[in-house]
N, C-alpha and C. Protein backbone atom coordinates (compact mmCIF):
# COMPACT_ATOMS: atom_id res chain seq x y z
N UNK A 1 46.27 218.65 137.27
CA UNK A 1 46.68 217.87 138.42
C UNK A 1 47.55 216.73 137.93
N UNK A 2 48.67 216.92 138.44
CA UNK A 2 49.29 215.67 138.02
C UNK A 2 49.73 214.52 139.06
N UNK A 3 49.27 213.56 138.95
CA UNK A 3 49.53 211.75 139.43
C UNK A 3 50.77 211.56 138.93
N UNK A 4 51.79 211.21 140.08
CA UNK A 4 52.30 209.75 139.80
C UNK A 4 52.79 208.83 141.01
N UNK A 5 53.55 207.85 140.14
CA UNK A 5 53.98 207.03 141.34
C UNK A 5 55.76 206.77 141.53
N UNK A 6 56.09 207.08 142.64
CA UNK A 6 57.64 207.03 142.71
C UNK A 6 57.90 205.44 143.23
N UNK A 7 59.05 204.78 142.70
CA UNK A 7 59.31 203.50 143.08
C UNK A 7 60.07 203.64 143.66
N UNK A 8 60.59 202.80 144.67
CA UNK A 8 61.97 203.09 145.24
C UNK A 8 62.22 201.99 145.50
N UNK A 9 63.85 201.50 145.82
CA UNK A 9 64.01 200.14 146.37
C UNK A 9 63.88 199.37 147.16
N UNK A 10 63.40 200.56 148.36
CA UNK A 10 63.01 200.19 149.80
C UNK A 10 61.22 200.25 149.61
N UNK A 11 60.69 200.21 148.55
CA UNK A 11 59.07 200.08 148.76
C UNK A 11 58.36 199.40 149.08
N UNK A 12 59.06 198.02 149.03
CA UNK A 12 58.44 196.83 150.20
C UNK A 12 58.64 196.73 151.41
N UNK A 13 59.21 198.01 151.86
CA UNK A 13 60.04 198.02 153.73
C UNK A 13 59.30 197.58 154.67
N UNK A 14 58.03 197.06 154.49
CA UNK A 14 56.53 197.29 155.59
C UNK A 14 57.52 195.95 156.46
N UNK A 15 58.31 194.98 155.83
CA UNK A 15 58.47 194.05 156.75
C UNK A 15 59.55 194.67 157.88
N UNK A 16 60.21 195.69 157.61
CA UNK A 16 60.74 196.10 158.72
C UNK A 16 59.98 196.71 160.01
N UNK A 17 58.98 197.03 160.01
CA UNK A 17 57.95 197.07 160.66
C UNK A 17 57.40 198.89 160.86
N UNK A 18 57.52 199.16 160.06
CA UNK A 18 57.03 200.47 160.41
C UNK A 18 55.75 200.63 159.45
N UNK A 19 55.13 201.12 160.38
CA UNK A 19 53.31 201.14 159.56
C UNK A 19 53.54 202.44 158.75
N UNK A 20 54.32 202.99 158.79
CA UNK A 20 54.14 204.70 158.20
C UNK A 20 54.55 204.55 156.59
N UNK A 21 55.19 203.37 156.05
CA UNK A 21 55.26 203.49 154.99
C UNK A 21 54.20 203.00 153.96
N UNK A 22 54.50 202.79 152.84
CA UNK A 22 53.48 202.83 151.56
C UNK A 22 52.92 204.25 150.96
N UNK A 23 51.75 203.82 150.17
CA UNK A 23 51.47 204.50 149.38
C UNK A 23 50.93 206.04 149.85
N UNK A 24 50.89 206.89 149.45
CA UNK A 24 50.28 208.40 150.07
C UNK A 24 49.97 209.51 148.84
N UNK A 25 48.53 210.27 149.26
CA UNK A 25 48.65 211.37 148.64
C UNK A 25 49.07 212.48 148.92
N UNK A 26 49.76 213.01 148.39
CA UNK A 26 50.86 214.34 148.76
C UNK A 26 49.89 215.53 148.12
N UNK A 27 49.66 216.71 148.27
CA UNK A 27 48.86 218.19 148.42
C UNK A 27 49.65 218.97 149.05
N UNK A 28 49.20 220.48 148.95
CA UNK A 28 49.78 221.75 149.04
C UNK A 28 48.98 222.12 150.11
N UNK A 29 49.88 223.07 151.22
CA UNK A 29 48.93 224.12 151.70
C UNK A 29 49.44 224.81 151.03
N UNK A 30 49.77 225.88 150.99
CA UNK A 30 50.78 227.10 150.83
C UNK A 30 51.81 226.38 150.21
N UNK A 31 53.03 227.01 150.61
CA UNK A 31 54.31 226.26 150.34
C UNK A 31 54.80 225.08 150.87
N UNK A 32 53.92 224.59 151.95
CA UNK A 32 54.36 223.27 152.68
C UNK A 32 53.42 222.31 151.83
N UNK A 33 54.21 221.03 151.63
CA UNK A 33 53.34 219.91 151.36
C UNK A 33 53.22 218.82 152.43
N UNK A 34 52.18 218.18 152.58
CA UNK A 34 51.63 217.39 153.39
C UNK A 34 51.40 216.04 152.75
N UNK A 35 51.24 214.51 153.30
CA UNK A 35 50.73 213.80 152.86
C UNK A 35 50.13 212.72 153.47
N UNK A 36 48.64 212.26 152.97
CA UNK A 36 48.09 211.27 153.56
C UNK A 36 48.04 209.93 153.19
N UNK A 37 47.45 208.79 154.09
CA UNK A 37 47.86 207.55 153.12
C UNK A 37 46.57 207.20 152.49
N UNK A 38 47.07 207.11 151.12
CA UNK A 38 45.98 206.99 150.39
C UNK A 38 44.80 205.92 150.66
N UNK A 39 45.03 205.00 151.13
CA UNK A 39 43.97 203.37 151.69
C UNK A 39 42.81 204.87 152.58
N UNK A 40 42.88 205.95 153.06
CA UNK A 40 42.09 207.09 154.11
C UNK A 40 41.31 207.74 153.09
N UNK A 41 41.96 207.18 152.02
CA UNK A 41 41.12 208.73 150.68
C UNK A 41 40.16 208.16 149.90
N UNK A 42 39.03 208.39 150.04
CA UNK A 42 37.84 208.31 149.05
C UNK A 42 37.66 208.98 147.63
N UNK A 43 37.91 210.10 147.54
CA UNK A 43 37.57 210.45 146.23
C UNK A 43 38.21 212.24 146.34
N UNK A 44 38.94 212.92 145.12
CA UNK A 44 38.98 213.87 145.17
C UNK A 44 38.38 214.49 144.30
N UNK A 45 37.55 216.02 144.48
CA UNK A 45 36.94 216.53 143.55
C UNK A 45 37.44 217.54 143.63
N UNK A 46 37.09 218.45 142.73
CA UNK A 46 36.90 219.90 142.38
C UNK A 46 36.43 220.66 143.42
N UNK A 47 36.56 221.98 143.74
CA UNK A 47 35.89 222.97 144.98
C UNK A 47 34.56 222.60 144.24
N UNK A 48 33.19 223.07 144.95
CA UNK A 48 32.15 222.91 144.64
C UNK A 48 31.59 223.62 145.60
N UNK A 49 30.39 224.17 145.45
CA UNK A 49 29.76 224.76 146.39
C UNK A 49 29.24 224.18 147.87
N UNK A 50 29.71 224.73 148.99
CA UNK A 50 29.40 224.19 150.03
C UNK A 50 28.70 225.03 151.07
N UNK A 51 27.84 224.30 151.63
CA UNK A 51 26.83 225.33 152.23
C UNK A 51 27.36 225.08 153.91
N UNK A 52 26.88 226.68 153.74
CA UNK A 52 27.59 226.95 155.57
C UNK A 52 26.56 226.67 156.34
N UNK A 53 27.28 226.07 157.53
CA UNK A 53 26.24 225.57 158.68
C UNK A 53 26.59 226.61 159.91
N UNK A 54 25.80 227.09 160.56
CA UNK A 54 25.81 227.70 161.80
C UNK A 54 26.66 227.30 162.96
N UNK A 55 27.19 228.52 163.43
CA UNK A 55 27.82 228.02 165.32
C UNK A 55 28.43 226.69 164.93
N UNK A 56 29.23 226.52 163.94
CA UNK A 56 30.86 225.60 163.71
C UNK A 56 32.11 226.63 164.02
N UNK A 57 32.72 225.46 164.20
CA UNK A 57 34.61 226.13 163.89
C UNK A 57 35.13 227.06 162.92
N UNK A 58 35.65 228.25 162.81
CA UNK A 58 35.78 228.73 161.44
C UNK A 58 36.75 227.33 160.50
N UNK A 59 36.92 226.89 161.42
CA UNK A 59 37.85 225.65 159.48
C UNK A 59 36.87 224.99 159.15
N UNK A 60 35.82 224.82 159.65
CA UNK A 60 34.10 224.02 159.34
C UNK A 60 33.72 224.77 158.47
N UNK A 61 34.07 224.49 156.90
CA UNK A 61 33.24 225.39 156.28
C UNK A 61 31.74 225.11 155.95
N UNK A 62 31.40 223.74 156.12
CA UNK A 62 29.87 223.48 155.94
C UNK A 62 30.24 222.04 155.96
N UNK A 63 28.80 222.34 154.25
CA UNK A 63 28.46 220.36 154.21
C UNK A 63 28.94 220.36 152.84
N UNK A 64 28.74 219.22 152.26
CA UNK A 64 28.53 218.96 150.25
C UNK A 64 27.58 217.95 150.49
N UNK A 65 26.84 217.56 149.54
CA UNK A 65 26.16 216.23 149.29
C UNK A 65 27.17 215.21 148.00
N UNK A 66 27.32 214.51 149.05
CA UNK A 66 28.11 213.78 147.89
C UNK A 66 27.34 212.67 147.24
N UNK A 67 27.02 212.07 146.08
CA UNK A 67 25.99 211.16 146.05
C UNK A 67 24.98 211.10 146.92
N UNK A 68 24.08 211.71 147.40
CA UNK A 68 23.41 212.05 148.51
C UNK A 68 23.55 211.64 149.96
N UNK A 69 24.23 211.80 150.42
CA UNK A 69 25.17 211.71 151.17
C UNK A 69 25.87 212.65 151.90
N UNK A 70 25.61 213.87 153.44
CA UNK A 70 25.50 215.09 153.70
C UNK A 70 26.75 214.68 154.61
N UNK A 71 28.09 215.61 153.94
CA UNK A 71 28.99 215.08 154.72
C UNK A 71 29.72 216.35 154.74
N UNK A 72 30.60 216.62 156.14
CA UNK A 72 31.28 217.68 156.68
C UNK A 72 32.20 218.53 156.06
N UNK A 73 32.88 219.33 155.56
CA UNK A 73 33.63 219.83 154.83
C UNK A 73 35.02 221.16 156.01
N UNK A 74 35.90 220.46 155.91
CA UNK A 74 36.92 221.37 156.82
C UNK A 74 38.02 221.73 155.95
N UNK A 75 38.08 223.07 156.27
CA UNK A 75 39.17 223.69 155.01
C UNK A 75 40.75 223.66 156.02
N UNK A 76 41.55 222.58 155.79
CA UNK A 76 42.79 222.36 156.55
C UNK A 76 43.26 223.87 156.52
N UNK A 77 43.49 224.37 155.63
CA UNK A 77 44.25 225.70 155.72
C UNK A 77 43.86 226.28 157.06
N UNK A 78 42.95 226.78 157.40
CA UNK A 78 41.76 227.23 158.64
C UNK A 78 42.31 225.97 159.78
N UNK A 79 42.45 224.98 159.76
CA UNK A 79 42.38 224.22 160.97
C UNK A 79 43.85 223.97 161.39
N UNK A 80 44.76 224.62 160.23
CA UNK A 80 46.52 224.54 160.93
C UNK A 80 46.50 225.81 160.99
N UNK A 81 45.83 226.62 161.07
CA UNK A 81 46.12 228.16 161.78
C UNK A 81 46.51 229.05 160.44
N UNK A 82 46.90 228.47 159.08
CA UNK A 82 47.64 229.24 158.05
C UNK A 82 46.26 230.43 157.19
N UNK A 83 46.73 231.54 156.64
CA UNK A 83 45.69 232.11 156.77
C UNK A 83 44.60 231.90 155.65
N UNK A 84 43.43 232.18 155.30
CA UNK A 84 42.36 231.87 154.56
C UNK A 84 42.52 232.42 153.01
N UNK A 85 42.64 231.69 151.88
CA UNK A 85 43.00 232.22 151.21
C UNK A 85 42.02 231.83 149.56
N UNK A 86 41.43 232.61 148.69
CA UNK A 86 40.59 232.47 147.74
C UNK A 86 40.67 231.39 146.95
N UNK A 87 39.78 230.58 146.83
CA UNK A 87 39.76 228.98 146.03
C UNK A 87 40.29 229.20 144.85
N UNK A 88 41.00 228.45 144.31
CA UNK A 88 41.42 228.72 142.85
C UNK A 88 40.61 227.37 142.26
N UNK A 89 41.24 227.69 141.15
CA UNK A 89 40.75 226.30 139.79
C UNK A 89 41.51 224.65 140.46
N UNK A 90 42.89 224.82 141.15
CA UNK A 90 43.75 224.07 141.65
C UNK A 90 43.17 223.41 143.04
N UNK A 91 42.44 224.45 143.77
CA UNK A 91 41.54 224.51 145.16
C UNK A 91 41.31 222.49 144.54
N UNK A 92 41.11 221.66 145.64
CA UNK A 92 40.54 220.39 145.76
C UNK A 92 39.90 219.99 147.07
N UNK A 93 38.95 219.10 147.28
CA UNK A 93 38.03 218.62 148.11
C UNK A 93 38.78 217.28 148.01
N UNK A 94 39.30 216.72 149.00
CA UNK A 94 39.91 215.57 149.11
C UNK A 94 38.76 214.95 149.76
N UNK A 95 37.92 213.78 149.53
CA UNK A 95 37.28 213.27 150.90
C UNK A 95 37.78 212.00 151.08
N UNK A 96 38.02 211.99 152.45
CA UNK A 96 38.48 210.83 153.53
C UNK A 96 37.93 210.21 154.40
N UNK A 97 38.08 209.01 154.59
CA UNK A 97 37.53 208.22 155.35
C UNK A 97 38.38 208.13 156.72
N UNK A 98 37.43 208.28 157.81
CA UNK A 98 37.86 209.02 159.54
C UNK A 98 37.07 207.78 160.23
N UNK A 99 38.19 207.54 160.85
CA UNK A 99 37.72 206.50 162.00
C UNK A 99 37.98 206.76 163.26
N UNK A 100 37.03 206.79 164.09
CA UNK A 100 36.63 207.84 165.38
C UNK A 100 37.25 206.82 166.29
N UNK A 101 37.43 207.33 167.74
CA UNK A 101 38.21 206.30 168.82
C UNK A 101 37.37 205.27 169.57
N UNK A 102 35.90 205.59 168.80
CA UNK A 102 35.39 204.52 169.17
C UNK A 102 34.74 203.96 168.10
N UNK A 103 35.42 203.41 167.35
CA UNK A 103 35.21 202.33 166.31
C UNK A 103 34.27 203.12 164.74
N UNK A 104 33.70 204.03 165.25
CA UNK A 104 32.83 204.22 163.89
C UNK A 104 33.55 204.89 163.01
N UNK A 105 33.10 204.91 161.53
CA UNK A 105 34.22 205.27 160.57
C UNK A 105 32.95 206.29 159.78
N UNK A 106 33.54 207.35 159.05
CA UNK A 106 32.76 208.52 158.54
C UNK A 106 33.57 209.40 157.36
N UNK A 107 32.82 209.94 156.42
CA UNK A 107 33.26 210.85 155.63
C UNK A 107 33.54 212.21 155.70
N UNK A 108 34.78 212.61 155.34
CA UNK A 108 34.88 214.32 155.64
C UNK A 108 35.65 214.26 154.71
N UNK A 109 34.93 216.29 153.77
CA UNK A 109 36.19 216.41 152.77
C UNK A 109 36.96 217.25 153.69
N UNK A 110 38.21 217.59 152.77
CA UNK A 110 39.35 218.74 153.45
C UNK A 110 39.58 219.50 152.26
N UNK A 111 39.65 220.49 152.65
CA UNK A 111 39.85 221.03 151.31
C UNK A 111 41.70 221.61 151.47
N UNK A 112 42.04 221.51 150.20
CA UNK A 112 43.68 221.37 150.34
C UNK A 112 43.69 222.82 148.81
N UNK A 113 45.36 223.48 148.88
CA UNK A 113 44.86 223.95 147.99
C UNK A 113 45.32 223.39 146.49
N UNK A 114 45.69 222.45 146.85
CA UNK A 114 46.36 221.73 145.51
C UNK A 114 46.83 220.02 145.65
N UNK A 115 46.39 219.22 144.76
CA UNK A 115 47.02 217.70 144.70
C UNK A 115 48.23 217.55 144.04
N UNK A 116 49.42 217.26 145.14
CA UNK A 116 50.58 217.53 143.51
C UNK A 116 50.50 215.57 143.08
N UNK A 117 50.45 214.68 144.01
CA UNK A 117 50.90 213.09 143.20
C UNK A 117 50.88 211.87 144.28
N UNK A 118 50.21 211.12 143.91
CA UNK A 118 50.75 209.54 144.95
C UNK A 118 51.87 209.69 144.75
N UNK A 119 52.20 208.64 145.77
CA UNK A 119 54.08 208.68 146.43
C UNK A 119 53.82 207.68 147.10
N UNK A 120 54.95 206.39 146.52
CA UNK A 120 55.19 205.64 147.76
C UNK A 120 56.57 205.74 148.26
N UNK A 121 55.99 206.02 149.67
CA UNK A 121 57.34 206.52 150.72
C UNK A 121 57.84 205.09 151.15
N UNK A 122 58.95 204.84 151.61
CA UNK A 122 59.62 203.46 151.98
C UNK A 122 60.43 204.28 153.41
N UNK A 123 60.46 203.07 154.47
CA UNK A 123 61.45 202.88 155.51
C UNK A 123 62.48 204.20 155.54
N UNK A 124 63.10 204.54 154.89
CA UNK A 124 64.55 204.41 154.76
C UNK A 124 64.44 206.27 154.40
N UNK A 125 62.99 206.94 153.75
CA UNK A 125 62.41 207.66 153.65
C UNK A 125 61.79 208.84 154.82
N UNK A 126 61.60 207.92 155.85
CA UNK A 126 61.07 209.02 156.53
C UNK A 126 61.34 208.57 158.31
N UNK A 127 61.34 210.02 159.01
CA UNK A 127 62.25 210.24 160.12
C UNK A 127 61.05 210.59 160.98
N UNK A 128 61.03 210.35 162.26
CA UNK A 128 60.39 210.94 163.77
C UNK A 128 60.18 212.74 163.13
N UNK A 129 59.16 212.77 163.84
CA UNK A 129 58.62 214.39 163.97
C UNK A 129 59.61 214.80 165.00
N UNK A 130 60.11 215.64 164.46
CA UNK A 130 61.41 216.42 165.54
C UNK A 130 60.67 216.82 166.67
N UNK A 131 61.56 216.83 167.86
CA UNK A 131 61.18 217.50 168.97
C UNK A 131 60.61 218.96 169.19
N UNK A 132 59.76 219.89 168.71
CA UNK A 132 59.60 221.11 168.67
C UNK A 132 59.69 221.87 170.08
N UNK A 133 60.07 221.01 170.85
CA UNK A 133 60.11 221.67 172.68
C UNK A 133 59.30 221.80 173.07
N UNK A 134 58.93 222.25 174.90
CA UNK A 134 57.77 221.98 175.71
C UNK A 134 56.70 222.95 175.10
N UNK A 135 55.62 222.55 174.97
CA UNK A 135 54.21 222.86 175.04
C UNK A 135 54.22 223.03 173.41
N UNK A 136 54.70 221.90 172.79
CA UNK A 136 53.99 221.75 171.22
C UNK A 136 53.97 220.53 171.09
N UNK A 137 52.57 220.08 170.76
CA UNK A 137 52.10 218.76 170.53
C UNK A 137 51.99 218.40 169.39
N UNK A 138 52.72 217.56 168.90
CA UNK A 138 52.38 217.04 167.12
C UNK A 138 51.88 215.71 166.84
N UNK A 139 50.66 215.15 167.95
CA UNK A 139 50.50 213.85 167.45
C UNK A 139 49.73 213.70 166.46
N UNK A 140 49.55 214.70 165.57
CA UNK A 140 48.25 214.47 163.99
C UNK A 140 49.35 214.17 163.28
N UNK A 141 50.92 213.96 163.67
CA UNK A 141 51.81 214.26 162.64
C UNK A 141 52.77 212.78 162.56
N UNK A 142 52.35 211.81 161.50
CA UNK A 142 53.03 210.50 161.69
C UNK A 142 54.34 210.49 161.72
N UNK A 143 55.14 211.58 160.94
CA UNK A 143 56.75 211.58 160.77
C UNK A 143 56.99 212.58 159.44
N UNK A 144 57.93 212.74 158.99
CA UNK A 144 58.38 213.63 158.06
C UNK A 144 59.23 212.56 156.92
N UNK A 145 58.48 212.78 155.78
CA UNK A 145 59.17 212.18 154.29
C UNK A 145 60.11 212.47 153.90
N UNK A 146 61.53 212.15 153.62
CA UNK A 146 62.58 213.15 152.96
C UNK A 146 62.31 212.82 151.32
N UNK A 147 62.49 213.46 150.68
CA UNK A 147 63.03 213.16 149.26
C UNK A 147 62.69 214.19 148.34
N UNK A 148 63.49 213.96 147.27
CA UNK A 148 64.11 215.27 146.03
C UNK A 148 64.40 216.22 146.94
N UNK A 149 65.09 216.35 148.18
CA UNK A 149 65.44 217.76 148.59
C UNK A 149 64.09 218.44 149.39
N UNK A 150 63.09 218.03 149.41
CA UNK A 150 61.76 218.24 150.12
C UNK A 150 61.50 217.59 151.36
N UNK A 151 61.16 218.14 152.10
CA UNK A 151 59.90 217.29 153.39
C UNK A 151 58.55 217.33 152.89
N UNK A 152 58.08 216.37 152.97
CA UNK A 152 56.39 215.94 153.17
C UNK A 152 56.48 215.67 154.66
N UNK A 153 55.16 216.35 155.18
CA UNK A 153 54.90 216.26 156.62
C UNK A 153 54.22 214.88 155.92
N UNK A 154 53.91 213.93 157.12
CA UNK A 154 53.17 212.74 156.84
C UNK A 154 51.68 213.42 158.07
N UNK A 155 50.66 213.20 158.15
CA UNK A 155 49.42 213.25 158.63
C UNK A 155 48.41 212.05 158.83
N UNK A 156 48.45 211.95 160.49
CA UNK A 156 47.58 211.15 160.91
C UNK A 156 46.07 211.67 160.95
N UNK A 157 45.52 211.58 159.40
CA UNK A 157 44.37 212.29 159.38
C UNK A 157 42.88 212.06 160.45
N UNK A 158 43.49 210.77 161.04
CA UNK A 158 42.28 211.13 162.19
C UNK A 158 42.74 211.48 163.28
N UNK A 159 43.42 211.68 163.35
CA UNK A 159 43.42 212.90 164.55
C UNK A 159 43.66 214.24 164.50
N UNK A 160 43.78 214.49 162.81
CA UNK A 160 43.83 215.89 162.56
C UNK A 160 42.15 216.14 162.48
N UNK A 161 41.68 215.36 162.39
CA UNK A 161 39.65 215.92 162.50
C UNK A 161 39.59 214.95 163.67
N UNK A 162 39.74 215.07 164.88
CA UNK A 162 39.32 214.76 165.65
C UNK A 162 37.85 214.58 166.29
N UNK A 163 37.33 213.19 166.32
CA UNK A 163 35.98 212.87 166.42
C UNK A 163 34.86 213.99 167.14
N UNK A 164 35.11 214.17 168.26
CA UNK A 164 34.60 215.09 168.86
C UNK A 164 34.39 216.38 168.39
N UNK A 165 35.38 216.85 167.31
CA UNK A 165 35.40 218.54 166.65
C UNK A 165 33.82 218.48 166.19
N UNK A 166 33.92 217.25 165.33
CA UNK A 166 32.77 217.37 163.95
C UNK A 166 31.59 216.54 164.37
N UNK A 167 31.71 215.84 166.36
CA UNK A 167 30.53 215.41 166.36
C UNK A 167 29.33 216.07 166.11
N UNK A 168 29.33 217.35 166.45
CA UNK A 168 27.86 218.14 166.65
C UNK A 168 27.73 218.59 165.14
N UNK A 169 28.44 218.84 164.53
CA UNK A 169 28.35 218.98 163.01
C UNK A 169 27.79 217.72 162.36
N UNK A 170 28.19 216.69 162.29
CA UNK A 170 27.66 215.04 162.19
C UNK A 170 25.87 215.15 162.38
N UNK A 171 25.54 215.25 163.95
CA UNK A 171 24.39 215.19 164.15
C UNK A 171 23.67 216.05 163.94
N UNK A 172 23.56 217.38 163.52
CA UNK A 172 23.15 218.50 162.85
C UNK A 172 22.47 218.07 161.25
N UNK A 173 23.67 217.56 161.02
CA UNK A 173 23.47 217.07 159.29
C UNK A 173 22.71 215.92 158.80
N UNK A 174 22.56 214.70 160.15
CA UNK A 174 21.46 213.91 159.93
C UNK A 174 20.20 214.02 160.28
C-alpha cells in the first residue's frame, strides 16, 4: 500500500470558501477511484473475517469487532451496484466515522478493493458533479478531483451509508 502526500500551490484554497478541499483518502473500486476526506477515517485494516448477520442488504456484509467494539461492515463495491468480486491481499476495511442527520456519530468499515494514497486536493482541483440528466441523483457525490490525467470521484461518505440503511443493523449488534 502506498501513502503519499501531493502538495500543490493552491493547498491552502479553504479561504476561498469551498469546504470540498483538503486532505483525502483516495481507494479503488475496480478501475474507478474514489476519495474520502480523511478528518471521516478512523483506521484502515486488512480484510479480516466478518461475520454475517441475517435479513441485511446484500452490501451489509456483517459486523468486525474492532477493539471490542461490534461495528457494521458494508462492502461499497455491493452498495454502487458494481459486481462482487473475491477479496484479495490488496482487499482493505477502511473504517469511518458517520454522522447521522440527527446528530449522532458511529463507526462503519467499507470495504474498498484497494488504498492507493492521501491527496490533498485544492480549489482549483475539483469541479461540480456533472449533470447526469433526469432521474439520476448524485448527492453522496461532493464533486470530481482532476489531476495526473485522472478523476477521483470525491464522496460524501455519510450519505453514501445513509443513517437509516444501517439503523436496524446498529440495533441488532447492541
Amino acid at each position: 500500500m502506498q501513502v503519499s502526500t501531493v502538495a500543490t500551490p493552491e493547498s491552502g484554497s479553504a479561504a476561498m470558501g469551498d469546504s470540498r478541499t483538503g486532505k483525502y483518502l483516495a481507494f479503488h473500486l475496480g478501475r474507478e477511484e474514489f476519495a474520502i476526506q480523511v478528518l471521516k477515517v478512523r483506521e484502515i485494516m486488512g480484510i479480516q473475517d466478518i461475520t454475517a448477520v441475517p435479513q441485511t442488504p446484500v452490501f451489509v456484509k456483517g459486523a468486525i469487532n474492532l477493539r471490542g467494539k461490534v461495528i457494521p461492515v458494508v462492502d461499497l463495491r455491493l452498495k454502487f451496484g458494481l459486481p462482487e468480486v473475491e477479496y484479495t491481499q490488496r482487499t482493505c476495511i477502511i473504517v469511518v466515522q458517520i454522522h447521522g442527520q440527527d446528530g449522532s456519530v458511529s463507526l462503519t468499515g467499507i470495504v474498498v478493493d484497494e488504498v492507493s494514497e492521501a491527496v490533498n486536493i485544492a480549489v482549483g482541483e475539483i469541479e461540480d458533479t456533472p449533470d447526469f440528466g433526469d432521474g439520476v441523483s448524485t448527492p453522496y457525490i461532493l464533486g470530481m478531483a482532476k489531476g495526473k490525467g485522472k478523476v477521483k470521484i470525491l464522496l460524501d461518505i455519510d450519505r453514501v451509508l445513509q443513517a437509516q440503511e444501517l439503523d436496524g443493523l446498529k440495533s441488532m449488534l447492541q
